[in-house]
PDB file of N, CA and C in Angstrom:
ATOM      1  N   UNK A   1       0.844  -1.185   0.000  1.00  0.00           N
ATOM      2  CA  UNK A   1       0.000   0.000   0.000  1.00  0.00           C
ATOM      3  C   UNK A   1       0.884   1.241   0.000  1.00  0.00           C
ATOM      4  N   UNK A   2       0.072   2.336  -0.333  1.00  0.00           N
ATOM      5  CA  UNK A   2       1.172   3.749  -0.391  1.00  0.00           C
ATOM      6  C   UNK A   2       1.019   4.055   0.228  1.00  0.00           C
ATOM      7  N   UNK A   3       2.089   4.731   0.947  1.00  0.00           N
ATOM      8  CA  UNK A   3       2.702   5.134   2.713  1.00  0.00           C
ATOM      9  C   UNK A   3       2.606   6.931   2.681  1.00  0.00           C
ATOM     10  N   UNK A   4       2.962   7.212   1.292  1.00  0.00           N
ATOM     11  CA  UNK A   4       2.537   8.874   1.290  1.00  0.00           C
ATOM     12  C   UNK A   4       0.774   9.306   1.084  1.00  0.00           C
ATOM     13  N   UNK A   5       0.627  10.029   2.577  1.00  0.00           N
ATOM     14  CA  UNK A   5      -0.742  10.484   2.429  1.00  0.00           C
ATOM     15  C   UNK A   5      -0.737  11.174   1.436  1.00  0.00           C
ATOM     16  N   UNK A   6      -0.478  12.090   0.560  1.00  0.00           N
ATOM     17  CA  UNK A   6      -0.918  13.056  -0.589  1.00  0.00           C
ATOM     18  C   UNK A   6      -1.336  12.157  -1.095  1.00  0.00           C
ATOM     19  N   UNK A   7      -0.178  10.917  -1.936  1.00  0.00           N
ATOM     20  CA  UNK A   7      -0.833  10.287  -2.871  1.00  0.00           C
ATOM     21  C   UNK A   7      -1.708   8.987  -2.561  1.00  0.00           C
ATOM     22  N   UNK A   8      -1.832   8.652  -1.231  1.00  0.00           N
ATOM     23  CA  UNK A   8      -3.010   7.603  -0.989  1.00  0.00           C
ATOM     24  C   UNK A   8      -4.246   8.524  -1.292  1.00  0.00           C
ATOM     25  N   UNK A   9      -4.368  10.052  -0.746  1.00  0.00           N
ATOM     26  CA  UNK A   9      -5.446  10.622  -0.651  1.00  0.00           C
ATOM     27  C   UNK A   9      -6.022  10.986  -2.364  1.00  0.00           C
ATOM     28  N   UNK A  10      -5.000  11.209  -3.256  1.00  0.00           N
ATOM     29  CA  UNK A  10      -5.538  11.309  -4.172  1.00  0.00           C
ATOM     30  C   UNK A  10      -6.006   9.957  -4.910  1.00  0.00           C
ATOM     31  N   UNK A  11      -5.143   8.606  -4.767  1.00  0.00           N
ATOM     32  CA  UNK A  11      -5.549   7.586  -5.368  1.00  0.00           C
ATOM     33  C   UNK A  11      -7.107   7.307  -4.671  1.00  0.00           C
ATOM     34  N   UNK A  12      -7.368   7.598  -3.518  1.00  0.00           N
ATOM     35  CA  UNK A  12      -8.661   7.403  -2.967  1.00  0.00           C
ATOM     36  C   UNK A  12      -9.855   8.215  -3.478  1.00  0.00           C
ATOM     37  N   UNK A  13      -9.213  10.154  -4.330  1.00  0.00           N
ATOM     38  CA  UNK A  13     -10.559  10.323  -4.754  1.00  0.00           C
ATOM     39  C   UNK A  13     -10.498   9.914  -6.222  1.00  0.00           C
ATOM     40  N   UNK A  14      -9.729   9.645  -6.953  1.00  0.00           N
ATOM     41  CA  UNK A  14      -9.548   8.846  -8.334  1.00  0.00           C
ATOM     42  C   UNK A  14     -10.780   7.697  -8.503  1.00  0.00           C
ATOM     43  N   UNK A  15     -10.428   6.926  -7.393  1.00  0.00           N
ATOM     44  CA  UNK A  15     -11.212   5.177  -7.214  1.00  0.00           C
ATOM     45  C   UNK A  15     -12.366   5.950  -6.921  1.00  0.00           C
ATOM     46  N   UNK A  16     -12.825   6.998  -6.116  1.00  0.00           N
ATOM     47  CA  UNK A  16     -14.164   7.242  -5.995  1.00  0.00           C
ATOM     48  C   UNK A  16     -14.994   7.845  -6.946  1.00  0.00           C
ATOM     49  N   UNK A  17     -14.117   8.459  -7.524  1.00  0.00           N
ATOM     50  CA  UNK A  17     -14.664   9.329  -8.461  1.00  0.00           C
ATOM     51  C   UNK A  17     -14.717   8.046  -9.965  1.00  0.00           C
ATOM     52  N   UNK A  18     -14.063   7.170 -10.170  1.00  0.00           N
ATOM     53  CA  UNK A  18     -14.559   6.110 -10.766  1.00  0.00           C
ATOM     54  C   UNK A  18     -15.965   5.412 -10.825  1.00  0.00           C
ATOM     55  N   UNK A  19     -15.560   5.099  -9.195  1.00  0.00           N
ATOM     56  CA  UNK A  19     -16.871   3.883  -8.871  1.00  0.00           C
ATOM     57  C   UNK A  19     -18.455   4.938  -8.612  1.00  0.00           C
ATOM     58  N   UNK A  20     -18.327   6.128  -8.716  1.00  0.00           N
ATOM     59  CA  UNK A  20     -19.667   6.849  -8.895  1.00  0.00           C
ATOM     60  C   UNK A  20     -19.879   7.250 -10.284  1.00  0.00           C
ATOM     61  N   UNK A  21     -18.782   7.024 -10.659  1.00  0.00           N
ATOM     62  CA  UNK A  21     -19.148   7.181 -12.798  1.00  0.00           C
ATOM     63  C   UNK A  21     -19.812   5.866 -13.208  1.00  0.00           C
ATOM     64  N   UNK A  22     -19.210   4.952 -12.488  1.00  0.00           N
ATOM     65  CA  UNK A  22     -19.817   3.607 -13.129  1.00  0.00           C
ATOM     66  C   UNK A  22     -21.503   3.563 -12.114  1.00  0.00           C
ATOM     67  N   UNK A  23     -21.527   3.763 -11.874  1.00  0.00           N
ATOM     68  CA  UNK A  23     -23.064   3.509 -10.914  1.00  0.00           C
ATOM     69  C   UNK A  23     -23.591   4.785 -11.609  1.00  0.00           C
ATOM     70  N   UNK A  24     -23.245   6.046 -12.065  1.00  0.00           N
ATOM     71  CA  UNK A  24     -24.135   6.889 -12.648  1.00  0.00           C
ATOM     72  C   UNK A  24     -24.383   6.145 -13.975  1.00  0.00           C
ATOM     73  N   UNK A  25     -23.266   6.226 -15.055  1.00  0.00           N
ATOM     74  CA  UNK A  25     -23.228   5.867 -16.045  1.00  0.00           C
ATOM     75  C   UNK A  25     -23.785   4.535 -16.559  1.00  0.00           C
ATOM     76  N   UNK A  26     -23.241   3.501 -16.005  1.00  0.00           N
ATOM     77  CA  UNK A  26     -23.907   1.721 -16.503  1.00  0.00           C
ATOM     78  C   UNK A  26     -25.067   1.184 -16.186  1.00  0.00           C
ATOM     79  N   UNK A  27     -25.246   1.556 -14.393  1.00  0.00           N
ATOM     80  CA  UNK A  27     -26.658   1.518 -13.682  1.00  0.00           C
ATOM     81  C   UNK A  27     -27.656   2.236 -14.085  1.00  0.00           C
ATOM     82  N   UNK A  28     -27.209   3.474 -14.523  1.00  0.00           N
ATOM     83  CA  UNK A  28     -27.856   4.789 -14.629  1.00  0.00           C
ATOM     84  C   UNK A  28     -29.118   4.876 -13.293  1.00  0.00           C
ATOM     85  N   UNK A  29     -28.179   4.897 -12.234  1.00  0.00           N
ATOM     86  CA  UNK A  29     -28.522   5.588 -10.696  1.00  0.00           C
ATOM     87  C   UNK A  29     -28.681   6.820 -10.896  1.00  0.00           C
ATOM     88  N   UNK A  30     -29.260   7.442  -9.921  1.00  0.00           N
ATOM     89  CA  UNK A  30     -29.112   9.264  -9.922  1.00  0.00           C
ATOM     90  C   UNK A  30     -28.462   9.196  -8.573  1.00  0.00           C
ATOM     91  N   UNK A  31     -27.551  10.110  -8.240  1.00  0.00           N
ATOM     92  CA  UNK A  31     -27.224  10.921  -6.885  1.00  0.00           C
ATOM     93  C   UNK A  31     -28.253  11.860  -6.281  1.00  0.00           C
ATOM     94  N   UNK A  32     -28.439  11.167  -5.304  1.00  0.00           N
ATOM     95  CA  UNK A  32     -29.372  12.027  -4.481  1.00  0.00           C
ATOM     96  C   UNK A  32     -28.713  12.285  -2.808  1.00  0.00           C
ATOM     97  N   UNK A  33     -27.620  13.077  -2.987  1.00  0.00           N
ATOM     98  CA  UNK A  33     -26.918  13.369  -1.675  1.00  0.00           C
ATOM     99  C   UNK A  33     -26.000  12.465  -2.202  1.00  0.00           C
ATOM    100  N   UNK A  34     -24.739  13.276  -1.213  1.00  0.00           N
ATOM    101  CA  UNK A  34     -23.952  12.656  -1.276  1.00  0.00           C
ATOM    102  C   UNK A  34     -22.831  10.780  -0.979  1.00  0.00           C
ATOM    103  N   UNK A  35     -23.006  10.012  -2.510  1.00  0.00           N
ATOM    104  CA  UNK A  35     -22.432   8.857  -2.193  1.00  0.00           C
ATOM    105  C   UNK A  35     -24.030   7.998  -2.069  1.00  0.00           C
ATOM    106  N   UNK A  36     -25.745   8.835  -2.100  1.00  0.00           N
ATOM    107  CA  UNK A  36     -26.480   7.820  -1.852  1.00  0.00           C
ATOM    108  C   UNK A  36     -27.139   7.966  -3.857  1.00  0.00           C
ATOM    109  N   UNK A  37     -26.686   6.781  -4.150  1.00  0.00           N
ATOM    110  CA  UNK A  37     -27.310   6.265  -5.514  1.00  0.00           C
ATOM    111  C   UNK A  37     -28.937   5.348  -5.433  1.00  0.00           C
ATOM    112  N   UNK A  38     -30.356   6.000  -6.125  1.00  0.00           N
ATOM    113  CA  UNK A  38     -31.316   5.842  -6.618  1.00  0.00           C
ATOM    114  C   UNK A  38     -31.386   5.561  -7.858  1.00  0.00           C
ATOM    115  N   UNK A  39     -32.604   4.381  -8.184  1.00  0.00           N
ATOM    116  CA  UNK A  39     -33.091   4.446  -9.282  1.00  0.00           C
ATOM    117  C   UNK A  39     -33.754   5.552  -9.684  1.00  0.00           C
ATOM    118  N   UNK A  40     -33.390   5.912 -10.784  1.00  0.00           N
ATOM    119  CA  UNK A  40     -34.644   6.563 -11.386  1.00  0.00           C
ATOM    120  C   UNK A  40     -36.109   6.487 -11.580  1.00  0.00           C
ATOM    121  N   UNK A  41     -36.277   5.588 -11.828  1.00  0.00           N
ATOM    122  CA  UNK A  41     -37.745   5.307 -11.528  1.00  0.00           C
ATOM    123  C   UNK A  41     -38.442   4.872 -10.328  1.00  0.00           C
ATOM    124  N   UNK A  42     -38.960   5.690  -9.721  1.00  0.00           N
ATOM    125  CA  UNK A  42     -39.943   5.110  -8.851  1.00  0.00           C
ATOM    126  C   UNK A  42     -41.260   4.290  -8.784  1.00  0.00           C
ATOM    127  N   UNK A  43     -41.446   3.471  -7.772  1.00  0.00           N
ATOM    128  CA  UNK A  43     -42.666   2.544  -7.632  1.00  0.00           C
ATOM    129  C   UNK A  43     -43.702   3.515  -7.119  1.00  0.00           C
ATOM    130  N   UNK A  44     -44.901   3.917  -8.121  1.00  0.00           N
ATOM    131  CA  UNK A  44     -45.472   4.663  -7.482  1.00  0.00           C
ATOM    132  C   UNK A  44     -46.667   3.709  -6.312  1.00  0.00           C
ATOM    133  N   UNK A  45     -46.808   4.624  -5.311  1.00  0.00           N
ATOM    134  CA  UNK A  45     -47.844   3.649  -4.452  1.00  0.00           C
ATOM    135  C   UNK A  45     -49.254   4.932  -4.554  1.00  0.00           C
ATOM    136  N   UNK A  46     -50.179   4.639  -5.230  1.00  0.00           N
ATOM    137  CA  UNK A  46     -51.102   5.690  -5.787  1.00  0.00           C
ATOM    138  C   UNK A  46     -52.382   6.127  -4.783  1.00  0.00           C
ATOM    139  N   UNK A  47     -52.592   4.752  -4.046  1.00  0.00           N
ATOM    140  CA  UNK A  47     -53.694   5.135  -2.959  1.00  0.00           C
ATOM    141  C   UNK A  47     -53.100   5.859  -1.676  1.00  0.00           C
ATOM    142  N   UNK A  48     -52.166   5.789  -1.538  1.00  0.00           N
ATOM    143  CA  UNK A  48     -50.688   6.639  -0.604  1.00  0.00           C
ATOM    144  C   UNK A  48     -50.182   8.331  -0.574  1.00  0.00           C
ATOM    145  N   UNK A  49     -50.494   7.568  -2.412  1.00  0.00           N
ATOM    146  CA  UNK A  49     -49.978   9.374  -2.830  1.00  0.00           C
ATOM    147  C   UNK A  49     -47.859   9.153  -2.349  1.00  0.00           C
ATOM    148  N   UNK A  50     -47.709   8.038  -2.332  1.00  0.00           N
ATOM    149  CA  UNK A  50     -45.804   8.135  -2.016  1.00  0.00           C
ATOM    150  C   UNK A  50     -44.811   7.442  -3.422  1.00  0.00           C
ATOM    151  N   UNK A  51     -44.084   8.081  -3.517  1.00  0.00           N
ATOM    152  CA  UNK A  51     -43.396   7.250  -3.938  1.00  0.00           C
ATOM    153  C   UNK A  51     -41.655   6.743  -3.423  1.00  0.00           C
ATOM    154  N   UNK A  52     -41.751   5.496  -4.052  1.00  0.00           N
ATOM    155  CA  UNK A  52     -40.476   4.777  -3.594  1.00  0.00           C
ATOM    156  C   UNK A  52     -39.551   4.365  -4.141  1.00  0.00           C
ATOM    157  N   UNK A  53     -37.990   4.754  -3.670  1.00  0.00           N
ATOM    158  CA  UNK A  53     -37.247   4.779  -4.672  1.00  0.00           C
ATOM    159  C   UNK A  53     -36.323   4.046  -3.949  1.00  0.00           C
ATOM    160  N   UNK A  54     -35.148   2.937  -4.293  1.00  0.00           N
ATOM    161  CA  UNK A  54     -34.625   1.855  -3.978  1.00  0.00           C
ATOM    162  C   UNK A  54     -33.608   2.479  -4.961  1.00  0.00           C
ATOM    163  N   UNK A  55     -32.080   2.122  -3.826  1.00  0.00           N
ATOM    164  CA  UNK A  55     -30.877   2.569  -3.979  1.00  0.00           C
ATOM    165  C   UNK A  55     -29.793   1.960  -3.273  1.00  0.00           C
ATOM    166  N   UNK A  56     -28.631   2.820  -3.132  1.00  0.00           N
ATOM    167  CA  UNK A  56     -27.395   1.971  -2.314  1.00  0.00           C
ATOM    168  C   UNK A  56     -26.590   3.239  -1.810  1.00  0.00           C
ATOM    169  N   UNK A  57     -26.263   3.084  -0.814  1.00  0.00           N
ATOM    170  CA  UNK A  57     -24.892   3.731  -0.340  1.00  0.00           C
ATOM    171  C   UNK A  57     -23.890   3.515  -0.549  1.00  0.00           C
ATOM    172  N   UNK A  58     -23.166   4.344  -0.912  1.00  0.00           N
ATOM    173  CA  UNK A  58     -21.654   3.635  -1.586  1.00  0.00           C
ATOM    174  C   UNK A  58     -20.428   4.772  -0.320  1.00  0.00           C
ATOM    175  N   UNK A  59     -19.505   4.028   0.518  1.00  0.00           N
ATOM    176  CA  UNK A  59     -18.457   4.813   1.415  1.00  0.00           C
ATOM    177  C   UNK A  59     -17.276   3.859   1.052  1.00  0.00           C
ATOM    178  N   UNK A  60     -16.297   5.194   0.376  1.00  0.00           N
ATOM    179  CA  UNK A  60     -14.868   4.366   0.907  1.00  0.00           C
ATOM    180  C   UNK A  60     -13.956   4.597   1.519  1.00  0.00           C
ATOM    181  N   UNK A  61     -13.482   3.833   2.335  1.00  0.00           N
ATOM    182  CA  UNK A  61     -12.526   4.281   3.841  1.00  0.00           C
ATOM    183  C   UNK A  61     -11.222   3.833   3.472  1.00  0.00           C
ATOM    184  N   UNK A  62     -10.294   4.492   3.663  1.00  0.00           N
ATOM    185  CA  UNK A  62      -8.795   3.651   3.517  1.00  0.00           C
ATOM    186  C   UNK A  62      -8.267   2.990   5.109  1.00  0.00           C
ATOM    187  N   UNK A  63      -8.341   1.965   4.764  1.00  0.00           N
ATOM    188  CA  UNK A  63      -8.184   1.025   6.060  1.00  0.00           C
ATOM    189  C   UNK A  63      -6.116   1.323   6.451  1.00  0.00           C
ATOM    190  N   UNK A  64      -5.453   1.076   6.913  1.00  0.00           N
ATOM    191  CA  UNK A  64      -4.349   0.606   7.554  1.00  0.00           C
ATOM    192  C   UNK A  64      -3.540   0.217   6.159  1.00  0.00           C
ATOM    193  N   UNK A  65      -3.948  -1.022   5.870  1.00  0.00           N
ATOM    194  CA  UNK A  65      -3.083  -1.823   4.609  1.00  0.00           C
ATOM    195  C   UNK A  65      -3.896  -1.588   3.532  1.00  0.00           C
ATOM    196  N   UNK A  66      -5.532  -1.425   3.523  1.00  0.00           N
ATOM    197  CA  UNK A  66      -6.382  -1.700   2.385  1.00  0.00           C
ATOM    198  C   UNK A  66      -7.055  -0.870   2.418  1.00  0.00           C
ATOM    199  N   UNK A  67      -8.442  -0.886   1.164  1.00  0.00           N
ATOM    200  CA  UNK A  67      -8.899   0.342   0.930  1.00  0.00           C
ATOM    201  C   UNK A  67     -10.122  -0.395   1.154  1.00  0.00           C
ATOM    202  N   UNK A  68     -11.549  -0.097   2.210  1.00  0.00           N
ATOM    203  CA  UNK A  68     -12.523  -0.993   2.765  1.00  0.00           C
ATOM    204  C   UNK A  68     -13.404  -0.445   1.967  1.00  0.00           C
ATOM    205  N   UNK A  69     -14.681  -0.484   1.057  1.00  0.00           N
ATOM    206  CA  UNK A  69     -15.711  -0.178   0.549  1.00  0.00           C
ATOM    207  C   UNK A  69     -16.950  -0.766   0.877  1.00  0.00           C
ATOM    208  N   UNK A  70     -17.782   0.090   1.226  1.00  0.00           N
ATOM    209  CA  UNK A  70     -19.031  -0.118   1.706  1.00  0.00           C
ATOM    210  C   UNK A  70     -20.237  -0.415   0.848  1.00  0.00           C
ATOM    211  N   UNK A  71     -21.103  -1.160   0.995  1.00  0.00           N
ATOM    212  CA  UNK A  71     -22.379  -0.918  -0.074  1.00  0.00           C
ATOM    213  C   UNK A  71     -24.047  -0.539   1.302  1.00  0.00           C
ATOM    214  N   UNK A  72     -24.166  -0.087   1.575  1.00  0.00           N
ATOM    215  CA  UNK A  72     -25.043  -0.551   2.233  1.00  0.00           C
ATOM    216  C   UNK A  72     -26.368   0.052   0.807  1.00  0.00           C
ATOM    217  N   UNK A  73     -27.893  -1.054   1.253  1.00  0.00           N
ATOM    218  CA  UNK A  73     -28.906  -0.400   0.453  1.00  0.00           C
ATOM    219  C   UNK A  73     -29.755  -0.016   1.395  1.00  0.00           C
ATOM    220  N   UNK A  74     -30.487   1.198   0.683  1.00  0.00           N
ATOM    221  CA  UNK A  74     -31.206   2.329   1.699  1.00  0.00           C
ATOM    222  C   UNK A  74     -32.278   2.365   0.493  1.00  0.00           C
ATOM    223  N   UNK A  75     -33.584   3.107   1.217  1.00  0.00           N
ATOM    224  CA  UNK A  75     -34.432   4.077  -0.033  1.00  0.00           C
ATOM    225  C   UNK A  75     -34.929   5.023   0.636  1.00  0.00           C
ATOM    226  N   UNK A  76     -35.746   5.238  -0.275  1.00  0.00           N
ATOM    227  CA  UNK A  76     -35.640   6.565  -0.372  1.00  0.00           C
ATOM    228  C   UNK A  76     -37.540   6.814  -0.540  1.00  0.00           C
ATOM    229  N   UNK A  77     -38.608   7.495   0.267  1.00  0.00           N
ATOM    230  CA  UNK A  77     -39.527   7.720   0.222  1.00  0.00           C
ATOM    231  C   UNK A  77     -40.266   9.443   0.290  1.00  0.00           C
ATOM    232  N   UNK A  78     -41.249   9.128  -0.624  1.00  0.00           N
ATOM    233  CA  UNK A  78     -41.079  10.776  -0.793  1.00  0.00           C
ATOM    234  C   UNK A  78     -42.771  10.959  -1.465  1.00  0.00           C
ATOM    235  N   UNK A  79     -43.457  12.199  -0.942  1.00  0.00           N
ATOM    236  CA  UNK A  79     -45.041  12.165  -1.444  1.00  0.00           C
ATOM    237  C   UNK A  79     -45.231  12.299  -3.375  1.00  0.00           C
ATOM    238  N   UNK A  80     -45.541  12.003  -4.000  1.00  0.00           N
ATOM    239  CA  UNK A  80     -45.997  12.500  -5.344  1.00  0.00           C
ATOM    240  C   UNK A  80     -46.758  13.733  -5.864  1.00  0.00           C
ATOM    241  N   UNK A  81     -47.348  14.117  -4.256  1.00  0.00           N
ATOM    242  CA  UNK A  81     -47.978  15.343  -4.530  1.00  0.00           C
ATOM    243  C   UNK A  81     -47.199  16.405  -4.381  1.00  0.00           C
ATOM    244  N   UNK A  82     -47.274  17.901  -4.284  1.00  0.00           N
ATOM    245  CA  UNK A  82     -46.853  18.562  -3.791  1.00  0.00           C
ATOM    246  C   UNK A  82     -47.404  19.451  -2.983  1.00  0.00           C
ATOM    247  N   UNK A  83     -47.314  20.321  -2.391  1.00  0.00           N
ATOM    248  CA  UNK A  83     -47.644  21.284  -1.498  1.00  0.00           C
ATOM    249  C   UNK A  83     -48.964  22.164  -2.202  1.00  0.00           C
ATOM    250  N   UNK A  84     -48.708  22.882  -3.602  1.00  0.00           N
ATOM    251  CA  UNK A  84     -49.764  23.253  -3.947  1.00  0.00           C
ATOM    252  C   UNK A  84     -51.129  22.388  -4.598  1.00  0.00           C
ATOM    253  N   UNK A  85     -51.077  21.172  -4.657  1.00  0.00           N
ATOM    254  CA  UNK A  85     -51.658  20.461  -5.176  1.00  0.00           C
ATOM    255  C   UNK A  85     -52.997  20.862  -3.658  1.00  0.00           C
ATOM    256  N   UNK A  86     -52.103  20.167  -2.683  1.00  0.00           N
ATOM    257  CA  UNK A  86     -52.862  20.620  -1.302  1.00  0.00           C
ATOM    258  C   UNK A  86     -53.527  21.416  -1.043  1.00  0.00           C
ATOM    259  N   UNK A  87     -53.395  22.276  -1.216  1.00  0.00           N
ATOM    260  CA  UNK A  87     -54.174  24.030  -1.363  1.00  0.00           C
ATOM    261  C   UNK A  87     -55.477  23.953  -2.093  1.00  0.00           C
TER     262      UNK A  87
END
């Protein structure tokens, strides 16, 4: 592993800035905050009025010797209406 922080720190945003091109680009995820990747399309739930959107967290940590990457999956819920619809 590389022992100089400058260049571990830059090889670390290189690999990140990779692995969020490939999850924008191949998956075609959207970023919604930072590092949390959504589908684009949502499941609408219509008698609810919500919709639901299914995604992943992506974190990468530079461990000691290695570089640890995270996936966790999260979603993402949100109304279809809006505020003036309400009115």
């Amino acid at each position: 592993m590389i022992k100089d922080p400058i260049k571990k720190n830059s090889i670390l945003q290189i690999f990140n800035s990779k692995v969020k091109g490939t999850v924008r680009n191949h998956m075609k995820f959207v970023e919604l905050g930072p590092g949390k990747f959504f589908d684009p399309k949502p499941t609408q739930i219509e008698r609810l009025g919500l919709e639901f959107r299914r995604g992943y967290k992506l974190t990468l940590c530079p461990m000691s010797n290695d570089l640890l990457m995270q996936v966790d999956v999260c979603s993402k819920i949100s109304r279809s209406d809006n505020f003036l619809k309400e009115l």
